[in-house]
C-alpha atoms as a PDB file:
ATOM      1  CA  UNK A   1      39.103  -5.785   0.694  1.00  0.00           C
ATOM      2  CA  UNK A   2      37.900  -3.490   3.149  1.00  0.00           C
ATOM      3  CA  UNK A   3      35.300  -4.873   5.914  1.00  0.00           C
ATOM      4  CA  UNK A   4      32.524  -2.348   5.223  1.00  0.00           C
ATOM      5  CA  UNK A   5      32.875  -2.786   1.346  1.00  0.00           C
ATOM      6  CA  UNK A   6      32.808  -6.809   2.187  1.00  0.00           C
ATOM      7  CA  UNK A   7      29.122  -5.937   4.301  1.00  0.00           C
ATOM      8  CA  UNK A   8      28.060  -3.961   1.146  1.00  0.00           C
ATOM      9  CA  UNK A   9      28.688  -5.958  -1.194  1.00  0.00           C
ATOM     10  CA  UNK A  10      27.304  -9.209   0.583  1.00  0.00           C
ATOM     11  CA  UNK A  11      23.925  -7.133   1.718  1.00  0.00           C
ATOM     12  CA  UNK A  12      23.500  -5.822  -2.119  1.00  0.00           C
ATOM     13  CA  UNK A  13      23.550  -9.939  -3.078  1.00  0.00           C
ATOM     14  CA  UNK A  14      21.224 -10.926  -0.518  1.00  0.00           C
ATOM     15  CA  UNK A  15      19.141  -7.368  -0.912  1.00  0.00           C
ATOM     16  CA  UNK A  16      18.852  -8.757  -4.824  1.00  0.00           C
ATOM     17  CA  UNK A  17      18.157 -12.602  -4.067  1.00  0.00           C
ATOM     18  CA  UNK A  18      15.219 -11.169  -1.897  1.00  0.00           C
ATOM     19  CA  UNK A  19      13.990  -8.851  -4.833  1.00  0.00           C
ATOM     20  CA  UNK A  20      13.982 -11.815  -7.342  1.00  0.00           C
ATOM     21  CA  UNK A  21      13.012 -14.398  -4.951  1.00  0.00           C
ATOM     22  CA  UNK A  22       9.792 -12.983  -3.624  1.00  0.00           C
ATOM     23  CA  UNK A  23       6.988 -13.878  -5.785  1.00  0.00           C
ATOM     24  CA  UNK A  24       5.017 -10.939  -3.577  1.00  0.00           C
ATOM     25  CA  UNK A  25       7.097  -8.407  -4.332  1.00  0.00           C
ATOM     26  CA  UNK A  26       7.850  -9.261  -7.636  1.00  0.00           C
ATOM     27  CA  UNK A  27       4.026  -9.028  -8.470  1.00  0.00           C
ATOM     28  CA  UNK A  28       3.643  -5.379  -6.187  1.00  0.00           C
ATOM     29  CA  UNK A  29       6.296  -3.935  -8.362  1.00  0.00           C
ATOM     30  CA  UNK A  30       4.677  -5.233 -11.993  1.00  0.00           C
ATOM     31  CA  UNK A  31       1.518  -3.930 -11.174  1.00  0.00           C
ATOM     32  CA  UNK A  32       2.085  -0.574  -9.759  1.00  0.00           C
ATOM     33  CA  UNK A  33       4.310   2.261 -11.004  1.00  0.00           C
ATOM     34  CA  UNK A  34       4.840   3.793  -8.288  1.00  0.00           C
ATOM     35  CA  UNK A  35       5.790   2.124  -4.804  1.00  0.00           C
ATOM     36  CA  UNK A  36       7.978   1.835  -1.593  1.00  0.00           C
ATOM     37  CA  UNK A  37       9.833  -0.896  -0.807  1.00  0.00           C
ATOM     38  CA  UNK A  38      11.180  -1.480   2.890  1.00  0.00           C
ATOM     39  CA  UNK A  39      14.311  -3.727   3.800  1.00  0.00           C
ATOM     40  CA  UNK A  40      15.122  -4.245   7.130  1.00  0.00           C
ATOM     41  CA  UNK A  41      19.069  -4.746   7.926  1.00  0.00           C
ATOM     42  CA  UNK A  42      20.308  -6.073  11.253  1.00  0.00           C
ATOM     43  CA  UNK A  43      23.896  -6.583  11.708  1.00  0.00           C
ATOM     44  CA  UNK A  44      24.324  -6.460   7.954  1.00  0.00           C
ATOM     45  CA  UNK A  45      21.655  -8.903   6.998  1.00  0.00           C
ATOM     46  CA  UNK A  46      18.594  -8.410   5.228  1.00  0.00           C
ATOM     47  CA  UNK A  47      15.886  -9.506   7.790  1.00  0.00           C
ATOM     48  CA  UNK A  48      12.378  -8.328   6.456  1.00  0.00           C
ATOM     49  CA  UNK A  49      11.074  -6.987   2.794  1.00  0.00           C
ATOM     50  CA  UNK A  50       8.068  -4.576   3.012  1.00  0.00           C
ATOM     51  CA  UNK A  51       6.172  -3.430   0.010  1.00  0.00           C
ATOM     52  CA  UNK A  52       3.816  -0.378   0.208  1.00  0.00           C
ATOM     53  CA  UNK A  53       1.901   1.863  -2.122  1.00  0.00           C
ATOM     54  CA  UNK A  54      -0.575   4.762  -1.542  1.00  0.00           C
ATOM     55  CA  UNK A  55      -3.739   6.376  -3.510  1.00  0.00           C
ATOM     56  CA  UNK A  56      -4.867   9.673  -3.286  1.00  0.00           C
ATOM     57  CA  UNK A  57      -8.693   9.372  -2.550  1.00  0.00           C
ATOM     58  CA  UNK A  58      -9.029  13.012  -1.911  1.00  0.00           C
ATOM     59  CA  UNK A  59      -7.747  16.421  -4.090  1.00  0.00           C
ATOM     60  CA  UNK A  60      -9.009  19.755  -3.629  1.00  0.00           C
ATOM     61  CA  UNK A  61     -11.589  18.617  -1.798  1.00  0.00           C
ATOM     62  CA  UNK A  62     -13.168  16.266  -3.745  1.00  0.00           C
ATOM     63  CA  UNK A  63     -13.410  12.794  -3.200  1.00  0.00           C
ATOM     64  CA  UNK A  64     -11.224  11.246  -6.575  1.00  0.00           C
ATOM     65  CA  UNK A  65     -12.544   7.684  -8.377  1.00  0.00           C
ATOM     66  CA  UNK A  66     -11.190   4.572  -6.456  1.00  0.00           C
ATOM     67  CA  UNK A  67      -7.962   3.876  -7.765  1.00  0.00           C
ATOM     68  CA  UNK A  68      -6.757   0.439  -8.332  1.00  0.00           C
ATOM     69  CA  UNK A  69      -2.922  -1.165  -8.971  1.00  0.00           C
ATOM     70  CA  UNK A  70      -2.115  -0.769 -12.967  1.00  0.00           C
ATOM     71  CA  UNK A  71      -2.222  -3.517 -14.361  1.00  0.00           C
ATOM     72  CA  UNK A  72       1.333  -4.391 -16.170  1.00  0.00           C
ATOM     73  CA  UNK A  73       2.541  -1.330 -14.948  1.00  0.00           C
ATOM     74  CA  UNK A  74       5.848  -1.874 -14.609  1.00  0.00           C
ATOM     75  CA  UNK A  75       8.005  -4.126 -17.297  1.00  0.00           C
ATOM     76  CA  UNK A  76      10.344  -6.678 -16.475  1.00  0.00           C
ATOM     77  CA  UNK A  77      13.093  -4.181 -17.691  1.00  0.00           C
ATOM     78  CA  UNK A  78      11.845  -1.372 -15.153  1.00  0.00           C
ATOM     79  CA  UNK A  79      12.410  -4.218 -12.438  1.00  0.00           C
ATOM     80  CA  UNK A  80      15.590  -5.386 -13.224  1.00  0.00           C
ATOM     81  CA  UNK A  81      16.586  -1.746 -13.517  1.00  0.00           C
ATOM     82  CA  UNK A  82      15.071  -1.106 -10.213  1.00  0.00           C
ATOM     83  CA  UNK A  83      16.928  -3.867  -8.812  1.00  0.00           C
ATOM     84  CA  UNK A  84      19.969  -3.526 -10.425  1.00  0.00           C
ATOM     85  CA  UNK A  85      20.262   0.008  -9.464  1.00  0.00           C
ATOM     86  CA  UNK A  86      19.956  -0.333  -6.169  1.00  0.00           C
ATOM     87  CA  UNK A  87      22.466  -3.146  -5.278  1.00  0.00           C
ATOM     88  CA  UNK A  88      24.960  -0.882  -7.215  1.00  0.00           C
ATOM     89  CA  UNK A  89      23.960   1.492  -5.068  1.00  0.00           C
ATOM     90  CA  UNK A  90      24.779  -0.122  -2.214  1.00  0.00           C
ATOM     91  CA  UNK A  91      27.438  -2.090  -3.212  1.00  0.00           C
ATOM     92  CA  UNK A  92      29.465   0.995  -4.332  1.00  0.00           C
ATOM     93  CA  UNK A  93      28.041   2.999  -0.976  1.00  0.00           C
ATOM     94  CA  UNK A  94      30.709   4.354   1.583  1.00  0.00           C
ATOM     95  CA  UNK A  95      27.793   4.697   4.305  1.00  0.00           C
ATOM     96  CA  UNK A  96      27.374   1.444   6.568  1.00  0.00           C
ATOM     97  CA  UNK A  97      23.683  -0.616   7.420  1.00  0.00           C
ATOM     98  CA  UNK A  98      24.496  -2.576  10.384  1.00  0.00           C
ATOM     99  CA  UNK A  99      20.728  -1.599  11.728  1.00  0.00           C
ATOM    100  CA  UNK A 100      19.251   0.129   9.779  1.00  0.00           C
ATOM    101  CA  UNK A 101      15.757   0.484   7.383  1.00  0.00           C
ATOM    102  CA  UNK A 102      15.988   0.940   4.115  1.00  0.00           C
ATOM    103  CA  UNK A 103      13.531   3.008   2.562  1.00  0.00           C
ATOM    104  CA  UNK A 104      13.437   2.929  -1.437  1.00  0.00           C
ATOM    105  CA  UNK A 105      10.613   5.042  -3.167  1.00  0.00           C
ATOM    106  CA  UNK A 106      10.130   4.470  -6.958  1.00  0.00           C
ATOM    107  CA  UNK A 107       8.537   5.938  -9.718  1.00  0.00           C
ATOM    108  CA  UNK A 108       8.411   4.108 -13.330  1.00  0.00           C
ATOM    109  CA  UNK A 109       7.966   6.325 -16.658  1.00  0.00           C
ATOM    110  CA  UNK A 110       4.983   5.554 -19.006  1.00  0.00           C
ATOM    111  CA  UNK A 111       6.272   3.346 -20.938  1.00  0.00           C
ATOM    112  CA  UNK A 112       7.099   1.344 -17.664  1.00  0.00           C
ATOM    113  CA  UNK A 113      10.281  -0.228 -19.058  1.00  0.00           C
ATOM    114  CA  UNK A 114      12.379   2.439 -17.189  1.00  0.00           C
ATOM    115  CA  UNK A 115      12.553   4.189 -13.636  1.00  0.00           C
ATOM    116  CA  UNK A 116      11.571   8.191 -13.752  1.00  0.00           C
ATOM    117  CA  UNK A 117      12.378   8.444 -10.286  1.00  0.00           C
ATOM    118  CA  UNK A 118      14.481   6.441  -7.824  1.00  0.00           C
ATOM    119  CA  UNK A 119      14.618   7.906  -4.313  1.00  0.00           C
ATOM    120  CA  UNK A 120      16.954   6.113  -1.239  1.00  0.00           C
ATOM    121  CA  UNK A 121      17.014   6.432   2.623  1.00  0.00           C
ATOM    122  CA  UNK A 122      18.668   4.940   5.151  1.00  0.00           C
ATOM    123  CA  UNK A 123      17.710   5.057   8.392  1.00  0.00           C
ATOM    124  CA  UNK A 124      20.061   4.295  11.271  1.00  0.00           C
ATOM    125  CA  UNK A 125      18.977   2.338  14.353  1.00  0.00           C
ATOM    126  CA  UNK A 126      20.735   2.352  17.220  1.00  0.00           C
ATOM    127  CA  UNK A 127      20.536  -1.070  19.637  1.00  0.00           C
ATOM    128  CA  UNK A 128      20.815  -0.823  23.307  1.00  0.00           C
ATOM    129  CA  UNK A 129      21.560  -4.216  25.094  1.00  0.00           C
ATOM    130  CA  UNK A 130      19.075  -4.859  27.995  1.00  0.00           C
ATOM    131  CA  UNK A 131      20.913  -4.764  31.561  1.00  0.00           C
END
């Protein structure tokens, strides 16, 4: 098997065991349907997982009623479809992550057992050894 496909498929396992293993991010995903997720990959290992979400306070110039995490909003299924999606993903990529951040944005329908948008970037980092 090819080296790169080796590196995929061994980040896409550890990228997973960090998704289920995280209590934190496990609980960010449940309780908000919409989200970004950060993993950060050096030399083909996951190193860091970073879970965001935003609120819009603000439209059309009026201030908008505070807007808290849904609770339950996102099933179990929508998870493990979230998940499972993106270790495919990766797995089955041809592009390599030897530094790099990945960004994942995700959206989850109403129902929130499945995604209703999934959105992936990587973003290359380039080392430079100190002289």
């Amino acid at each position: 098997m090819n080296t790169k496909i080796n590196q995929n498929v061994n980040l896409a396992y550890q990228i997973r065991e960090g998704m289920y293993s995280d209590s934190q991010i496990v609980n960010a995903c449940l309780k908000n349907s919409t989200g970004t997720i950060e993993f950060f990959i050096r030399d083909n290992n996951l190193q860091k997982i970073k879970f965001s979400n935003s609120f819009q306070i603000m439209g059309n110039s009026e201030l908008l009623e505070k807007n808290q995490p849904d609770e339950d909003a996102m099933a179990d299924s929508g998870f493990k479809q979230l998940v499972g999606l993106l270790a495919n993903f990766i797995k089955r990529s041809i592009d390599t992550y030897q530094y790099s951040t990945i960004v994942v944005r995700y959206q989850v329908n109403e129902d929130g057992q499945s995604l209703k948008d999934l959105r992936f970037d990587n973003i290359k980092e380039t080392h430079f050894k100190r002289r």
